[in-house]
PDB file of N, CA and C in Angstrom:
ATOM      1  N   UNK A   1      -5.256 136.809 123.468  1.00  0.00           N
ATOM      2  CA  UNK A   1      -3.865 137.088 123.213  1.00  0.00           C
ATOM      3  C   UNK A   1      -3.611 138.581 123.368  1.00  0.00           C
ATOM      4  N   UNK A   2      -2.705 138.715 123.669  1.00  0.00           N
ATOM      5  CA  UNK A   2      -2.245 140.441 124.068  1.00  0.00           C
ATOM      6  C   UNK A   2      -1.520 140.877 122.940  1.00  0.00           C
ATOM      7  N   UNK A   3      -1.928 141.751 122.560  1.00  0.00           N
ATOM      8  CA  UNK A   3      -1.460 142.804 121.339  1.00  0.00           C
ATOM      9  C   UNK A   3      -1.054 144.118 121.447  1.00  0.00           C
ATOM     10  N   UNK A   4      -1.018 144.716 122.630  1.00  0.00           N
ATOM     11  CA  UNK A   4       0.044 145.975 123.383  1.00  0.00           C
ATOM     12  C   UNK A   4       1.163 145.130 124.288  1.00  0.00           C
ATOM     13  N   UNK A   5       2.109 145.907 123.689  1.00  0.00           N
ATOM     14  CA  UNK A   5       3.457 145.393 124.375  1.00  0.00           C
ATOM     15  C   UNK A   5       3.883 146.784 125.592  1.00  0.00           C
ATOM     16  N   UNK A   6       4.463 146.776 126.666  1.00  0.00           N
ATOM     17  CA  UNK A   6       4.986 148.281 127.213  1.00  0.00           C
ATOM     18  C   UNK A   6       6.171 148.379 127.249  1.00  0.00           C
ATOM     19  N   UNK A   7       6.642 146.818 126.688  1.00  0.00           N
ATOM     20  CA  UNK A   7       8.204 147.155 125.932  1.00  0.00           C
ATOM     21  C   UNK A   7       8.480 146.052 125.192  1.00  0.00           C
ATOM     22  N   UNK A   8       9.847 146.787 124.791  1.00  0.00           N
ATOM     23  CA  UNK A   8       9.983 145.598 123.511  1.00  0.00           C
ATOM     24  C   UNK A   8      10.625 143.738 124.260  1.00  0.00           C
ATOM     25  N   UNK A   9      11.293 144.090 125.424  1.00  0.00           N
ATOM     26  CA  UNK A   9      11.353 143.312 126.358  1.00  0.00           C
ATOM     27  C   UNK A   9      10.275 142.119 126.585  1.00  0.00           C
ATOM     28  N   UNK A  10       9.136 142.788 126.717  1.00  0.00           N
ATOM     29  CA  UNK A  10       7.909 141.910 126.875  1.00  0.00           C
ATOM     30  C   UNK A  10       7.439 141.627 125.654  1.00  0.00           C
ATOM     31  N   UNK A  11       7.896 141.829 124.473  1.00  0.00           N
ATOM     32  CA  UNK A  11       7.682 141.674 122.831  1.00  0.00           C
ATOM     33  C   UNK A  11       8.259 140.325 122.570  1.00  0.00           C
ATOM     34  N   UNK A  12       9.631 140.654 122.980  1.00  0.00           N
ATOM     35  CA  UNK A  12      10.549 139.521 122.689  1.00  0.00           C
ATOM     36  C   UNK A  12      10.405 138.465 123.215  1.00  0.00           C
ATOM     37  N   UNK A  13       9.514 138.598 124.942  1.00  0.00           N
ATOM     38  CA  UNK A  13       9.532 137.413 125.488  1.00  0.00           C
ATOM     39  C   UNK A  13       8.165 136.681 125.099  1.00  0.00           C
ATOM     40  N   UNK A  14       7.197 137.130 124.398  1.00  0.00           N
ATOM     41  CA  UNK A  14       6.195 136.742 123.976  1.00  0.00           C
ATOM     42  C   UNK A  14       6.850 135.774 122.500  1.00  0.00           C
ATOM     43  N   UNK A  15       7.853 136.459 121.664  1.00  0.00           N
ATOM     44  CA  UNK A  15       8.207 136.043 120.185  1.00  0.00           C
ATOM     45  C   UNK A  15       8.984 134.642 120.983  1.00  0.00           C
ATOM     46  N   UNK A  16       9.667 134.605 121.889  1.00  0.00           N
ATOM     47  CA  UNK A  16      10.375 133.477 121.955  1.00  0.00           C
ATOM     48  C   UNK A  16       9.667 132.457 123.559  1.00  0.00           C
ATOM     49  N   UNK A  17       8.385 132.659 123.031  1.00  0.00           N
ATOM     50  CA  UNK A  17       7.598 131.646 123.837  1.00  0.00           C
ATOM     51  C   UNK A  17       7.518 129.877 123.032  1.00  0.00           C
ATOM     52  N   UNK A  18       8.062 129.327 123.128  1.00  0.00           N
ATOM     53  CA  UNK A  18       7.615 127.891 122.610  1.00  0.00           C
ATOM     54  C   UNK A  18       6.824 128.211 121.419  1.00  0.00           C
ATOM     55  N   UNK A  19       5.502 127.108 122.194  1.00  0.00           N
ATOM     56  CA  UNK A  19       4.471 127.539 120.949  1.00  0.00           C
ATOM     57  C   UNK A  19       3.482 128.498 120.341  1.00  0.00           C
ATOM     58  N   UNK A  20       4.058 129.665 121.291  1.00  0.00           N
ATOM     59  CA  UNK A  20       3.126 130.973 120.676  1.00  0.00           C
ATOM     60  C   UNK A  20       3.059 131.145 119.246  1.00  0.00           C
ATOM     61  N   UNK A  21       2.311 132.158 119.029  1.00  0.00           N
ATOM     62  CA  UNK A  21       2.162 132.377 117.698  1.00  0.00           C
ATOM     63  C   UNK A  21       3.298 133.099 117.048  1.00  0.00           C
ATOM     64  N   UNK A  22       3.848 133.935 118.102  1.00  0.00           N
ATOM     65  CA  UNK A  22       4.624 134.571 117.421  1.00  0.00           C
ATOM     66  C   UNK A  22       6.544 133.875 117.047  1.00  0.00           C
ATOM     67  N   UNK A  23       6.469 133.142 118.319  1.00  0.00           N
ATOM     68  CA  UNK A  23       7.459 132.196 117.874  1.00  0.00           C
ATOM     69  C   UNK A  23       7.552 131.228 116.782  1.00  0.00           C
ATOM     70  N   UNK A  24       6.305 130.560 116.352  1.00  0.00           N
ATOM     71  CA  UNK A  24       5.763 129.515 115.601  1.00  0.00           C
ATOM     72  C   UNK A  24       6.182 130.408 114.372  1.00  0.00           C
ATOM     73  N   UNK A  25       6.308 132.258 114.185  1.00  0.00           N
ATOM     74  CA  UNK A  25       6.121 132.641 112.678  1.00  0.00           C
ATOM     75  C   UNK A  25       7.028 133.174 112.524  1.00  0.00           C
ATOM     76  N   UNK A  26       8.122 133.345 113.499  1.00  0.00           N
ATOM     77  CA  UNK A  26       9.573 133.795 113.410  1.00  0.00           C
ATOM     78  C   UNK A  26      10.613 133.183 113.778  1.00  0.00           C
ATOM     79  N   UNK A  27      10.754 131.955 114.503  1.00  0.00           N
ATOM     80  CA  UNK A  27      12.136 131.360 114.974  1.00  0.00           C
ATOM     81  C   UNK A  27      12.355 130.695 113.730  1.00  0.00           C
ATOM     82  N   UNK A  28      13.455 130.692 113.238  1.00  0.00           N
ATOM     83  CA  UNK A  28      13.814 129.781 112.385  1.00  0.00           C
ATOM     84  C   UNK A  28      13.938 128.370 112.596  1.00  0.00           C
ATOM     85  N   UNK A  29      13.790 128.096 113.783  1.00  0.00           N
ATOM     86  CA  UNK A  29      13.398 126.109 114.143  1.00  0.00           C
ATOM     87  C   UNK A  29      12.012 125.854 114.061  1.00  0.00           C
ATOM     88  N   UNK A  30      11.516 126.716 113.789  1.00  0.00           N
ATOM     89  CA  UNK A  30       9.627 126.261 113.205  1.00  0.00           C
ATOM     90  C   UNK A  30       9.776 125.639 112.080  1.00  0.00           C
ATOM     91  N   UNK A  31       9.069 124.880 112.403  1.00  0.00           N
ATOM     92  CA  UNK A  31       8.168 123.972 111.387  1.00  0.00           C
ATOM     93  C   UNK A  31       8.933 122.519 111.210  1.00  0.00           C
ATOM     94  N   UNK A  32       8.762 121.989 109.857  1.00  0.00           N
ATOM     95  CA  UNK A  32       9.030 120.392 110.058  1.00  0.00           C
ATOM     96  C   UNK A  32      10.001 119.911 110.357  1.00  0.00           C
ATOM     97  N   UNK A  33      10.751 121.529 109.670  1.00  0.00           N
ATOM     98  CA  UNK A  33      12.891 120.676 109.159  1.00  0.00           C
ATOM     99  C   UNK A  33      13.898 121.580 110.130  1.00  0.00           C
ATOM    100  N   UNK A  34      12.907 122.073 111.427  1.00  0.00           N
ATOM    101  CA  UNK A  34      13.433 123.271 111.877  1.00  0.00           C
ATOM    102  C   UNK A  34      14.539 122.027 113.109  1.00  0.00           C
ATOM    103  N   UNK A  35      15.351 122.552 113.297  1.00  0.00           N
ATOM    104  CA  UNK A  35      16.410 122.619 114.459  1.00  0.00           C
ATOM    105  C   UNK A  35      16.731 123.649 115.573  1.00  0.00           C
ATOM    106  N   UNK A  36      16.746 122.530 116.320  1.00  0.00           N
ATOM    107  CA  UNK A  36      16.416 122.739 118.185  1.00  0.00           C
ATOM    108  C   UNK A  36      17.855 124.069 117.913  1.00  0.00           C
ATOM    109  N   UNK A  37      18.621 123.397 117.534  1.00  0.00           N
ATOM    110  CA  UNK A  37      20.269 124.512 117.709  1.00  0.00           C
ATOM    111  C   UNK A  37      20.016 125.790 117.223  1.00  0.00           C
ATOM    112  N   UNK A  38      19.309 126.115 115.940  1.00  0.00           N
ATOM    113  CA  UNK A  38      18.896 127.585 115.653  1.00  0.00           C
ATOM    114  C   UNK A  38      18.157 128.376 116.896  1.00  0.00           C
ATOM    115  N   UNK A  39      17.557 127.914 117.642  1.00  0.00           N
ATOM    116  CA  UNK A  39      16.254 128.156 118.071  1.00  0.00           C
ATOM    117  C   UNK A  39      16.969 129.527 119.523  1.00  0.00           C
ATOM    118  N   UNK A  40      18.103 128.715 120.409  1.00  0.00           N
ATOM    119  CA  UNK A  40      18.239 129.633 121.265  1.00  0.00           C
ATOM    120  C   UNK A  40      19.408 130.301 120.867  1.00  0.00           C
ATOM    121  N   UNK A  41      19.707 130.510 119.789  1.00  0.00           N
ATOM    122  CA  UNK A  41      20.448 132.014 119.307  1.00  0.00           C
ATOM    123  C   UNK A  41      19.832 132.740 118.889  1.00  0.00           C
ATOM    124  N   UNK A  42      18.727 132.527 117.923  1.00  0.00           N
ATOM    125  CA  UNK A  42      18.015 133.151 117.726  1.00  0.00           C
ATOM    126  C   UNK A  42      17.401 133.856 119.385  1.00  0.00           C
ATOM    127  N   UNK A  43      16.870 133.487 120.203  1.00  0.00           N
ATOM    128  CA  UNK A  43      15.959 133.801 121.132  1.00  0.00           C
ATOM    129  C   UNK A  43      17.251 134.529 121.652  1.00  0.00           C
ATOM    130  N   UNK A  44      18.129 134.432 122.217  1.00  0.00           N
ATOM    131  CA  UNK A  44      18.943 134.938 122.615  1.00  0.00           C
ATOM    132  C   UNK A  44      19.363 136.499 121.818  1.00  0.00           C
ATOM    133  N   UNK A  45      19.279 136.403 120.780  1.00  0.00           N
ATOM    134  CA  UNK A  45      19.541 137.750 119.841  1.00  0.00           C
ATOM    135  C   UNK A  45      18.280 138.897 119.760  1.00  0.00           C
ATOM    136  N   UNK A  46      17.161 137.631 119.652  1.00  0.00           N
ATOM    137  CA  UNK A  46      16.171 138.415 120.104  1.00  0.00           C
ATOM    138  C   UNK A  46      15.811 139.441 121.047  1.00  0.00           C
ATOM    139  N   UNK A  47      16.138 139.103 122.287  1.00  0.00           N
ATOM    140  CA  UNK A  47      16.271 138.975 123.859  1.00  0.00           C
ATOM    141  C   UNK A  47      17.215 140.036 123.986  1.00  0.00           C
ATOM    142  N   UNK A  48      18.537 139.899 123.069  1.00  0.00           N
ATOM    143  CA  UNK A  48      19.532 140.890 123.459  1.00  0.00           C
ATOM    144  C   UNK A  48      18.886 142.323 122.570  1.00  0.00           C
ATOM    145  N   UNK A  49      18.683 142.434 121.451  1.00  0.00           N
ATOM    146  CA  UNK A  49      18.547 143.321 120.684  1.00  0.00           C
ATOM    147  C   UNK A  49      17.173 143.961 121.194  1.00  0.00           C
ATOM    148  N   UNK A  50      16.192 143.298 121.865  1.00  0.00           N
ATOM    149  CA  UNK A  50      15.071 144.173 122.339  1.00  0.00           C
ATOM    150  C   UNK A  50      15.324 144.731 123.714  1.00  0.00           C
ATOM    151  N   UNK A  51      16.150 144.209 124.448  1.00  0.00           N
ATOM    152  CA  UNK A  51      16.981 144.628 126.220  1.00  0.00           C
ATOM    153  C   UNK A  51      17.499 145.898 125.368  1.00  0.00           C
ATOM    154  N   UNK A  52      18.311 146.345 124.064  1.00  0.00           N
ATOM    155  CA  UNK A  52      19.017 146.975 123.789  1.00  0.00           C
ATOM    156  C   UNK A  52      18.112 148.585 123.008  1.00  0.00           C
ATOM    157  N   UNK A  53      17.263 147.817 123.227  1.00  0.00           N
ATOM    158  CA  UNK A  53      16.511 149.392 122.373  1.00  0.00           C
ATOM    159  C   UNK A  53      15.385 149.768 123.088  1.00  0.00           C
ATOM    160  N   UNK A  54      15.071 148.880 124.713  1.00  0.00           N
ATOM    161  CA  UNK A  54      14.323 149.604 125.354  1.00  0.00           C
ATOM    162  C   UNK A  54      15.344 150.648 126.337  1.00  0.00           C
ATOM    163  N   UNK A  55      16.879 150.011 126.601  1.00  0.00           N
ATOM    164  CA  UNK A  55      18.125 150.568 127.486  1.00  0.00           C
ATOM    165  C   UNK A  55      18.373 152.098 126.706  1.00  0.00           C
ATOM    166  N   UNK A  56      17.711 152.293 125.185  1.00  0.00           N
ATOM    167  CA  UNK A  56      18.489 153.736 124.437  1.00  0.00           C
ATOM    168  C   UNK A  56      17.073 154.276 124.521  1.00  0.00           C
ATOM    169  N   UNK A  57      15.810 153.635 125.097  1.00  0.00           N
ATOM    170  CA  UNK A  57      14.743 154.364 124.899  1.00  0.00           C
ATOM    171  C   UNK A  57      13.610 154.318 123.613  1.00  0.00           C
ATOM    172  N   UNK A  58      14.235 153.767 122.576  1.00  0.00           N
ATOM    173  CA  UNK A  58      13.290 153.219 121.576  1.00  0.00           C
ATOM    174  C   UNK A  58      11.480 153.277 122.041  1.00  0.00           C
ATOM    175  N   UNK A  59      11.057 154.433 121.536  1.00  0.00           N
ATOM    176  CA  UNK A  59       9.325 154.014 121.820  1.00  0.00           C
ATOM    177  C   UNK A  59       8.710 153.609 120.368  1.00  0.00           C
ATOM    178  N   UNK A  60       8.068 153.043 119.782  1.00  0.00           N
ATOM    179  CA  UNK A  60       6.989 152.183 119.018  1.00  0.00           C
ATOM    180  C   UNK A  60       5.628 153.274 118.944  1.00  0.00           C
ATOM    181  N   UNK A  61       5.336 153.924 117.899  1.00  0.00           N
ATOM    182  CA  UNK A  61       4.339 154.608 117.994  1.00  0.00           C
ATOM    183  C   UNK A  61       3.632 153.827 116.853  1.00  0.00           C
ATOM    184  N   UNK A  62       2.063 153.122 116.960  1.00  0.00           N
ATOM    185  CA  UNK A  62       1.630 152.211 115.491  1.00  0.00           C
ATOM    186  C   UNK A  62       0.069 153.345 115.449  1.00  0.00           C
ATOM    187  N   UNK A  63      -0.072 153.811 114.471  1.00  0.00           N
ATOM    188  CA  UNK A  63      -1.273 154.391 114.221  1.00  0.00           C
ATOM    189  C   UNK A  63      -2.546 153.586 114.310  1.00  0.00           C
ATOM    190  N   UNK A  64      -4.039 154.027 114.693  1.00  0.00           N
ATOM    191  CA  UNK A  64      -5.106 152.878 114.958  1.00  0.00           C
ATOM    192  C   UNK A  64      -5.330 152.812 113.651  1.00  0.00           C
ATOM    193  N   UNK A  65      -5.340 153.257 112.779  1.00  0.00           N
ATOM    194  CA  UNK A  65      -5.564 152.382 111.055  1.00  0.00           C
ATOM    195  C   UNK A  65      -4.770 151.286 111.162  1.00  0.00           C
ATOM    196  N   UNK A  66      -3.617 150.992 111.840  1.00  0.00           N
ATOM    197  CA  UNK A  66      -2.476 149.713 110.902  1.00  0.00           C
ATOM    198  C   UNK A  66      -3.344 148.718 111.136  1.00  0.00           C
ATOM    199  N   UNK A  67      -2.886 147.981 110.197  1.00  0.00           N
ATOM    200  CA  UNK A  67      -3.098 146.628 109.944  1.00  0.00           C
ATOM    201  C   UNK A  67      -2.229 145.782 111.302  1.00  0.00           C
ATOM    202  N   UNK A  68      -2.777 144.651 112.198  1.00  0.00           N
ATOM    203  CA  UNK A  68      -2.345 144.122 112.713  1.00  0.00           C
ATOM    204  C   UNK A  68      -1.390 142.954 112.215  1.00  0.00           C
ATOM    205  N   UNK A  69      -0.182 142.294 113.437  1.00  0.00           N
ATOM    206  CA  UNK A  69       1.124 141.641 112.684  1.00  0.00           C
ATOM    207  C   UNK A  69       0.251 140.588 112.077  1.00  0.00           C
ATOM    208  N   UNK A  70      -0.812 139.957 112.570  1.00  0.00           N
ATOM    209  CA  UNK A  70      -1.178 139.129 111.994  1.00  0.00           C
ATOM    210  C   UNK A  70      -1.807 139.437 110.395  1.00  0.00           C
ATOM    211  N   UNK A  71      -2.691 140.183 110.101  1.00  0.00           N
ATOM    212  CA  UNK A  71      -2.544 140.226 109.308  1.00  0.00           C
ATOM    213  C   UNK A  71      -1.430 140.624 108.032  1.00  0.00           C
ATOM    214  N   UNK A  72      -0.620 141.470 108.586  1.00  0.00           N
ATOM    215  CA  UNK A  72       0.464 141.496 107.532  1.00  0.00           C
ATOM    216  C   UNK A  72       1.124 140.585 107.712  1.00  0.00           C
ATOM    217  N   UNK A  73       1.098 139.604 108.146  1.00  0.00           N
ATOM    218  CA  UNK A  73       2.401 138.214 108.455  1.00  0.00           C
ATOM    219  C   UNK A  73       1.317 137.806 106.853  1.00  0.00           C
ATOM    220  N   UNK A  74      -0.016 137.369 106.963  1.00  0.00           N
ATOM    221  CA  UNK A  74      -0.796 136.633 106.304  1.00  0.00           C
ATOM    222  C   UNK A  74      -0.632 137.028 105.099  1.00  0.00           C
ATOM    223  N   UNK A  75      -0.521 138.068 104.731  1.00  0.00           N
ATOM    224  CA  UNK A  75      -0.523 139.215 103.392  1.00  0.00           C
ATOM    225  C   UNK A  75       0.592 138.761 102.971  1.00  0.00           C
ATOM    226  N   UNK A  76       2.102 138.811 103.590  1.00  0.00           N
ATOM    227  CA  UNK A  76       3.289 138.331 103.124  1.00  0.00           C
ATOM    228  C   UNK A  76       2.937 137.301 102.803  1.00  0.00           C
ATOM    229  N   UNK A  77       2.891 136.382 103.130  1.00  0.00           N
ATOM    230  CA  UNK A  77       2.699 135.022 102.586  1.00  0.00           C
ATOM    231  C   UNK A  77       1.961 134.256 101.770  1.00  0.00           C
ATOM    232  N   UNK A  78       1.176 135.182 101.438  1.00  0.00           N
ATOM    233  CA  UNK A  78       0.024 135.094  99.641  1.00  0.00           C
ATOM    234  C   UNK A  78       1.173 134.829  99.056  1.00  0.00           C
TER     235      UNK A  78
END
């Protein structure tokens, strides 16, 4: 799985892949009681708001100490 993004563009299109991981832990139509209708506004907002902060230049600087999303997704959810 790829864990450098070179934009947030390619972030977003990874978060609103089907069954990726990262879709599976952020669309709000995951899981049992989820609905198909949430799913492409969400992706769509997604999609727009990351087109929108690579267009103003937005760079992402993560220090090599952080903790990866996965693990802080996991940590939240203790």
């Amino acid at each position: 799985m790829k864990t450098t993004y070179e934009s947030f563009e390619e972030l977003a299109d990874a978060m609103c892949k089907g069954e990726g991981i990262l879709h599976l832990h952020n669309c709000p139509a995951s899981g049992e009681d989820g609905e198909i209708d949430y799913c492409i506004p969400w992706q769509r907002g997604v999609k727009s708001f990351a087109e929108w902060l690579d267009h103003i230049g937005v760079k992402v600087k993560i220090s090599d100490d952080a903790e990866s999303f996965y693990d802080f997704v996991a940590r939240e959810r203790e």
